[in-house]
Protein backbone atom coordinates (compact mmCIF):
# COMPACT_ATOMS: atom_id res chain seq x y z
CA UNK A 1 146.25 71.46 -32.31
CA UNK A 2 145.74 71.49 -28.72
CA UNK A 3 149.08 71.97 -26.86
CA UNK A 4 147.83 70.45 -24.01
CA UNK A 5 149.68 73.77 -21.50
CA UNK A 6 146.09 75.70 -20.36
CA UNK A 7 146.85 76.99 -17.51
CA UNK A 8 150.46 76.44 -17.02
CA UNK A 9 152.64 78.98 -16.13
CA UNK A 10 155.40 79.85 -18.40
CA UNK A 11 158.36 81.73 -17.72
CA UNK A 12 160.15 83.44 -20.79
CA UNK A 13 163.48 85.59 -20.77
CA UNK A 14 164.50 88.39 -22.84
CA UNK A 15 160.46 88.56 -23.77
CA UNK A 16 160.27 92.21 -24.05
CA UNK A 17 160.71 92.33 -27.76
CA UNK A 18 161.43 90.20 -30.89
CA UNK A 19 161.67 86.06 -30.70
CA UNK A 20 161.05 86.18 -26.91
CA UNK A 21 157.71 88.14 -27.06
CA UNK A 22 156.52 86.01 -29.90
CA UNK A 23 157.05 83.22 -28.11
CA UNK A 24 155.57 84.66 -24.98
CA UNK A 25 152.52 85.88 -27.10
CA UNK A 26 152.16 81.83 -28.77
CA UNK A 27 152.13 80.43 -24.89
CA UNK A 28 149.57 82.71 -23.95
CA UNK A 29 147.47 82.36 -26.65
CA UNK A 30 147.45 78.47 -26.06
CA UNK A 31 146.23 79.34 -22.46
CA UNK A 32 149.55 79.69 -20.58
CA UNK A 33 149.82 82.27 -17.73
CA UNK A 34 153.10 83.91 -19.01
CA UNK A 35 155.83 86.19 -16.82
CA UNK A 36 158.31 87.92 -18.91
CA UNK A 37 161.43 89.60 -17.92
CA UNK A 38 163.71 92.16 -19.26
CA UNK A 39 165.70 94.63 -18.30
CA UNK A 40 164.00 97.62 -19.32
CA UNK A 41 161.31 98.60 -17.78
CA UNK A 42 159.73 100.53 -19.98
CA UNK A 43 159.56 98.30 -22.90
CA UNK A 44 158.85 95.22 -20.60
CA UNK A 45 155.81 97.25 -19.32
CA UNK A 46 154.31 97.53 -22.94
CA UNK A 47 154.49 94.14 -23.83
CA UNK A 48 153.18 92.72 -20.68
CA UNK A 49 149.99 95.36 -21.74
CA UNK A 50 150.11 93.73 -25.08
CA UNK A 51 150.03 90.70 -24.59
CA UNK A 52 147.28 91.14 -22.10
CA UNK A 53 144.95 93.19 -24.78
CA UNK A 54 145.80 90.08 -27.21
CA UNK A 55 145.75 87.25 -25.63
CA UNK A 56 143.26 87.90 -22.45
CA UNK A 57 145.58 85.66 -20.48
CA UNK A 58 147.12 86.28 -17.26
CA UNK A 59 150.58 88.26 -18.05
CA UNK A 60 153.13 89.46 -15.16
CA UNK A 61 156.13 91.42 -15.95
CA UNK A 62 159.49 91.23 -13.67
CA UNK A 63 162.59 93.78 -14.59
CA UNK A 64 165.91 92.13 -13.74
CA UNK A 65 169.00 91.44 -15.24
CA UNK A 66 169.57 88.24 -15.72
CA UNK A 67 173.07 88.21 -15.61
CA UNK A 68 173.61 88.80 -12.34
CA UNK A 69 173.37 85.77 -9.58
CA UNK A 70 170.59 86.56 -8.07
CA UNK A 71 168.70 87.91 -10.91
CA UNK A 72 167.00 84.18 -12.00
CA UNK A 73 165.91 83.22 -8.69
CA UNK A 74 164.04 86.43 -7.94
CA UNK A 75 162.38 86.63 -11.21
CA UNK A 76 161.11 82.20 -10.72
CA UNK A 77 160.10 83.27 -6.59
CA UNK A 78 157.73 86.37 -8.18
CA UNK A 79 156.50 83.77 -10.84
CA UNK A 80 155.90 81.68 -7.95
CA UNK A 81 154.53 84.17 -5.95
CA UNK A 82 152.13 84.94 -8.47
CA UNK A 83 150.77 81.90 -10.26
CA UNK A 84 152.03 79.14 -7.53
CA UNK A 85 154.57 77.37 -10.17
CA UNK A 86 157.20 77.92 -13.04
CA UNK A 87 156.16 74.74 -15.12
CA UNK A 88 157.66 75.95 -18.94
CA UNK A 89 161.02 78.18 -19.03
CA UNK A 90 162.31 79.64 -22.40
CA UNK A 91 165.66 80.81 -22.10
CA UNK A 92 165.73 83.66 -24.72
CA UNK A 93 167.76 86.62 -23.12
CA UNK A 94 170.89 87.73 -25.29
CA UNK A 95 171.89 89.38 -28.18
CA UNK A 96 174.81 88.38 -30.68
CA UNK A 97 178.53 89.99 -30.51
CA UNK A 98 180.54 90.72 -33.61
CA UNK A 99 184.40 89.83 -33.58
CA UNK A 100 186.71 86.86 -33.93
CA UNK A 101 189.10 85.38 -31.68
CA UNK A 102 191.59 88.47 -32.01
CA UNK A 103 189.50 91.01 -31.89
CA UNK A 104 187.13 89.69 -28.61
CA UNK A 105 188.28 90.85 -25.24
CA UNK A 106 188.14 89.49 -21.93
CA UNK A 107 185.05 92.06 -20.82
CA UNK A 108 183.80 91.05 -23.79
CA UNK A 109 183.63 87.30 -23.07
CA UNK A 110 182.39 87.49 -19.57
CA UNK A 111 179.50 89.83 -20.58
CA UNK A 112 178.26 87.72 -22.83
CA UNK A 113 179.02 84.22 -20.67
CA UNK A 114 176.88 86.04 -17.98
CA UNK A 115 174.01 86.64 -20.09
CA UNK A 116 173.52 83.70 -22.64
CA UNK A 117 175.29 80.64 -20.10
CA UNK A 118 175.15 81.67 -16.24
CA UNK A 119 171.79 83.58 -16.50
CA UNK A 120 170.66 80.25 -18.48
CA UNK A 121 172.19 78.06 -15.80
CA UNK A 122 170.69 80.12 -13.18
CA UNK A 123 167.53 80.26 -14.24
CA UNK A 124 167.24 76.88 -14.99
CA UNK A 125 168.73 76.07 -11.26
CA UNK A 126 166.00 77.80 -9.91
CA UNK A 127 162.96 76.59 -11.75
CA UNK A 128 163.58 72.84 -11.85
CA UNK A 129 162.63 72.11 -8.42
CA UNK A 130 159.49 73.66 -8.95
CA UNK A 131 159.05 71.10 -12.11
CA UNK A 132 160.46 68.48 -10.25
CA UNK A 133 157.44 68.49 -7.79
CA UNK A 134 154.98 68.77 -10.35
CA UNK A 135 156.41 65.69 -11.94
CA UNK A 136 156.32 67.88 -15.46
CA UNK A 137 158.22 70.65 -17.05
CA UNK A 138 159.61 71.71 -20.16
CA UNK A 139 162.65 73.69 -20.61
CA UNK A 140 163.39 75.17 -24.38
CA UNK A 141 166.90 77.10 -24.52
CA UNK A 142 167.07 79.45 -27.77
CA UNK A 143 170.71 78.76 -29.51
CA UNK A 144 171.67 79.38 -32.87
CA UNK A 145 172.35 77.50 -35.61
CA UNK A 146 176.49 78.66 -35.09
CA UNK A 147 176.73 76.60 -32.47
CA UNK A 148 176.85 73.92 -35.17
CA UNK A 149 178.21 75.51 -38.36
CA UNK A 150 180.33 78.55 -36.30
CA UNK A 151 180.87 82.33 -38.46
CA UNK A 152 184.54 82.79 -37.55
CA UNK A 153 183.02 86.67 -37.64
CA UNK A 154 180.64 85.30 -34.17
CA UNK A 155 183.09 83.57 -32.53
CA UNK A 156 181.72 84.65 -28.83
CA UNK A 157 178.27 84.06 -29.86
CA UNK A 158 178.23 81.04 -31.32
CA UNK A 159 181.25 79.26 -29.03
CA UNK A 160 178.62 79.87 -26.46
CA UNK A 161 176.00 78.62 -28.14
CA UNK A 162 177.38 75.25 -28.59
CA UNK A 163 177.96 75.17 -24.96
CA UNK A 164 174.04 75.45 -24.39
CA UNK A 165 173.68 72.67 -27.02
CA UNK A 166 175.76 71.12 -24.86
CA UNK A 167 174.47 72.13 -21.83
CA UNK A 168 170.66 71.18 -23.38
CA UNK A 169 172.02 67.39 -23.40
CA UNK A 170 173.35 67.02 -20.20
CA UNK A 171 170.70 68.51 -18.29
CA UNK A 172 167.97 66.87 -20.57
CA UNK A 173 169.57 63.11 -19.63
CA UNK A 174 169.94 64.58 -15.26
CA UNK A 175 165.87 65.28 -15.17
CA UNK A 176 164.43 63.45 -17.88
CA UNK A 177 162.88 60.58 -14.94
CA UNK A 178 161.48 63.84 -13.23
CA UNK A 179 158.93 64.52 -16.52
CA UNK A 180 160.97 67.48 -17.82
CA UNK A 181 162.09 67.93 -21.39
CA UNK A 182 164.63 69.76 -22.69
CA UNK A 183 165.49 70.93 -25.70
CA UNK A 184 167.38 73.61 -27.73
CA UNK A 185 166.59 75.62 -31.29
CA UNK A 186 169.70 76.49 -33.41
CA UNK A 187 168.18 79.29 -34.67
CA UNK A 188 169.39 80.96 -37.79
CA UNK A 189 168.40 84.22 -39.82
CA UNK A 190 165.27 85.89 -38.14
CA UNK A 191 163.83 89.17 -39.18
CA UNK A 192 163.88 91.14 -36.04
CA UNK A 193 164.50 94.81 -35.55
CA UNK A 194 167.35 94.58 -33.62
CA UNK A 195 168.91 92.04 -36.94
CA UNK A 196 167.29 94.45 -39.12
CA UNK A 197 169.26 97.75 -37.93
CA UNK A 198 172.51 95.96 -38.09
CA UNK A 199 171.87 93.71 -40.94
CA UNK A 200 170.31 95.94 -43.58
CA UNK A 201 172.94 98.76 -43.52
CA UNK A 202 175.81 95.87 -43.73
CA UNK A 203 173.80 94.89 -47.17
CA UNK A 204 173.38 98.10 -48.72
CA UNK A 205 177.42 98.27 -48.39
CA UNK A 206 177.95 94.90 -49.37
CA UNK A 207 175.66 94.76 -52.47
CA UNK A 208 176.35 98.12 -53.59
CA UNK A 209 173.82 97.45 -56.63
CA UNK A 210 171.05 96.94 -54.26
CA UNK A 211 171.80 99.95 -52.11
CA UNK A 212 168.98 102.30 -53.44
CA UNK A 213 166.42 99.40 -52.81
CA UNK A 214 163.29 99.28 -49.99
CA UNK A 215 163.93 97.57 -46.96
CA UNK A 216 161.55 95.34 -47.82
CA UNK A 217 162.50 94.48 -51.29
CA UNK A 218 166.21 94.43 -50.01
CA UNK A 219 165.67 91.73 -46.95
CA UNK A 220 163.51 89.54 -49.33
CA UNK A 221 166.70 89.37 -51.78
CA UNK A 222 168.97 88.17 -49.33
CA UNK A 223 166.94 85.52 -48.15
CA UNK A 224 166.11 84.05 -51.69
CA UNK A 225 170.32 84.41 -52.40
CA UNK A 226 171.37 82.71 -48.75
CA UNK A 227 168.68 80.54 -47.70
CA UNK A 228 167.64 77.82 -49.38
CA UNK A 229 163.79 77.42 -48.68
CA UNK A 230 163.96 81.24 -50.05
CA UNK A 231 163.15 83.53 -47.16
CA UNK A 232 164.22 84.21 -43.84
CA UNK A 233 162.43 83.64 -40.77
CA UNK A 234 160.54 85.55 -38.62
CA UNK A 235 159.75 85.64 -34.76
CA UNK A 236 156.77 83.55 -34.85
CA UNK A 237 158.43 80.47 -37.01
CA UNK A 238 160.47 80.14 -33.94
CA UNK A 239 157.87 80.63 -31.11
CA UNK A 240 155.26 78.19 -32.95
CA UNK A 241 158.77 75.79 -32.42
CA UNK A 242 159.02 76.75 -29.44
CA UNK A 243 155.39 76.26 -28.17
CA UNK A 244 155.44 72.90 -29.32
CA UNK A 245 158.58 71.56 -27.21
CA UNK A 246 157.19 73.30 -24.62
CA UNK A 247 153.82 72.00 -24.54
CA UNK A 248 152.35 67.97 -23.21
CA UNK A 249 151.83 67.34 -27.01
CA UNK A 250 155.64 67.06 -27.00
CA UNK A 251 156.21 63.90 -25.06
CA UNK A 252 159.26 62.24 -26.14
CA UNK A 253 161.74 64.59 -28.19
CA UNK A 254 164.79 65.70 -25.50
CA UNK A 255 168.50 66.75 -25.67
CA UNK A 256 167.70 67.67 -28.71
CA UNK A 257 169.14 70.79 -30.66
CA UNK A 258 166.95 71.61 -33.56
CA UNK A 259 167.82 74.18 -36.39
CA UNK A 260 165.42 76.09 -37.19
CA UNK A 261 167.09 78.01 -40.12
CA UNK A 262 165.33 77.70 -43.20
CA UNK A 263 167.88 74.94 -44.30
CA UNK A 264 171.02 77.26 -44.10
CA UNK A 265 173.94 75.42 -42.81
CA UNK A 266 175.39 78.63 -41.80
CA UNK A 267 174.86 81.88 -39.88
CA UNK A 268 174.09 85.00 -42.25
């Protein structure tokens, strides 16, 4: 399928590693010049090298943090500086927080606010004017599928990720007469190493009779016993998702939040 995005530059967040590389790696390999940010330079370096040696496309890396205020808008003015446009933004940067109500502090909450809403907001601030001109742009927003069906034990997480559901809408309905879609993925169990370190020990302690089992063999037991298509999911399920909202193929789907979670109705 042709996505219809050669040659449009996409911008993706928190693309150093995991879902946001993959989905960095599926825009570039559909022709997309693609900037990715992180914070750390060092692994934000390698993947802008990988991505260049795999895909052959045109690949800038920009270190910032995007929780701070002016972190977006320096990261979209190199992008423009570089390629003359931001015309596709995935909002991937953040990470989930263990704890319910009681046990969440205040630091706590406004880390995570700053990194998975404001940084969002920011980002998306700075970007749409670019789109706006163009009279295109697509905008997808990576959620989870708590936002819906909330784990009491991911309360920060996934109170905040109803709020970009949320958010998704509203903006989606402000610049849909501009040519710009938006859209969210509620995404739920995906096999990444960062869900891997914490996940896997978690298992061995709470399947005791599966603790002397491979990795592997161990992962691929839990997805058959909590999702019901079998398996979990992996980073490219959700950047082939993404690609798709984020490409002119997609001409009429907006606001939407889509889960993207193997059928689970809840977070693992």
């Amino acid at each position: 399928m042709d996505l219809g995005i050669k040659d449009k530059v996409a911008l993706v967040t928190g693309s150093s590693t995991g879902i946001g590389k993959a989905t960095a790696r599926e825009l570039a390999e559909n022709g997309c010049k693609v900037v990715l940010t992180a914070r750390g330079r060092d692994r934000l370096d390698a993947a802008v090298e990988d991505l260049k040696n795999e895909t052959g496309s045109e690949v800038l890396g920009v270190a910032a943090d995007v929780s701070s205020p002016d972190g977006p808008g320096s990261v979209v003015a190199a992008a423009v500086d570089a390629f003359g446009s931001v015309d596709i933004l995935v909002n991937n940067a953040g990470r989930a927080h263990a704890g319910g109500v009681l046990q969440t502090t205040d630091h706590d909450w406004q880390d995570m606010t700053e990194t998975k809403v404001l940084g969002l907001v920011h980002f998306c601030q700075a970007a749409v004017p670019h789109m706006r001109r163009n009279g295109w742009g697509r905008i997808v927003n990576m959620s989870s599928v708590g936002g819906i069906y909330p784990n009491p034990k991911l309360t920060i997480s996934h109170a905040l990720s109803a709020g970009i559901n949320n958010l998704t809408k509203s903006l989606a309905l402000d610049v849909a007469p501009d040519g710009i879609l938006v859209n969210a993925i509620g995404i739920g169990a995906v096999i990444t190493d960062n869900w891997a370190n914490n996940m896997i020990p978690k298992a061995r302690e709470t399947h005791p009779d599966w603790a002397d089992l491979p990795d592997d063999e161990l992962v691929a037991r839990l997805g058959a016993a909590m999702t019901p298509v079998g398996h979990f999911g992996n980073p490219e399920d959700i950047a082939a998702l993404a690609a798709f909202l984020a490409s002119d193929r997609n001409r009429f789907t907006t606001g939407a939040t889509i889960e993207a979670s193997g059928g689970a109705d809840r977070f693992i």
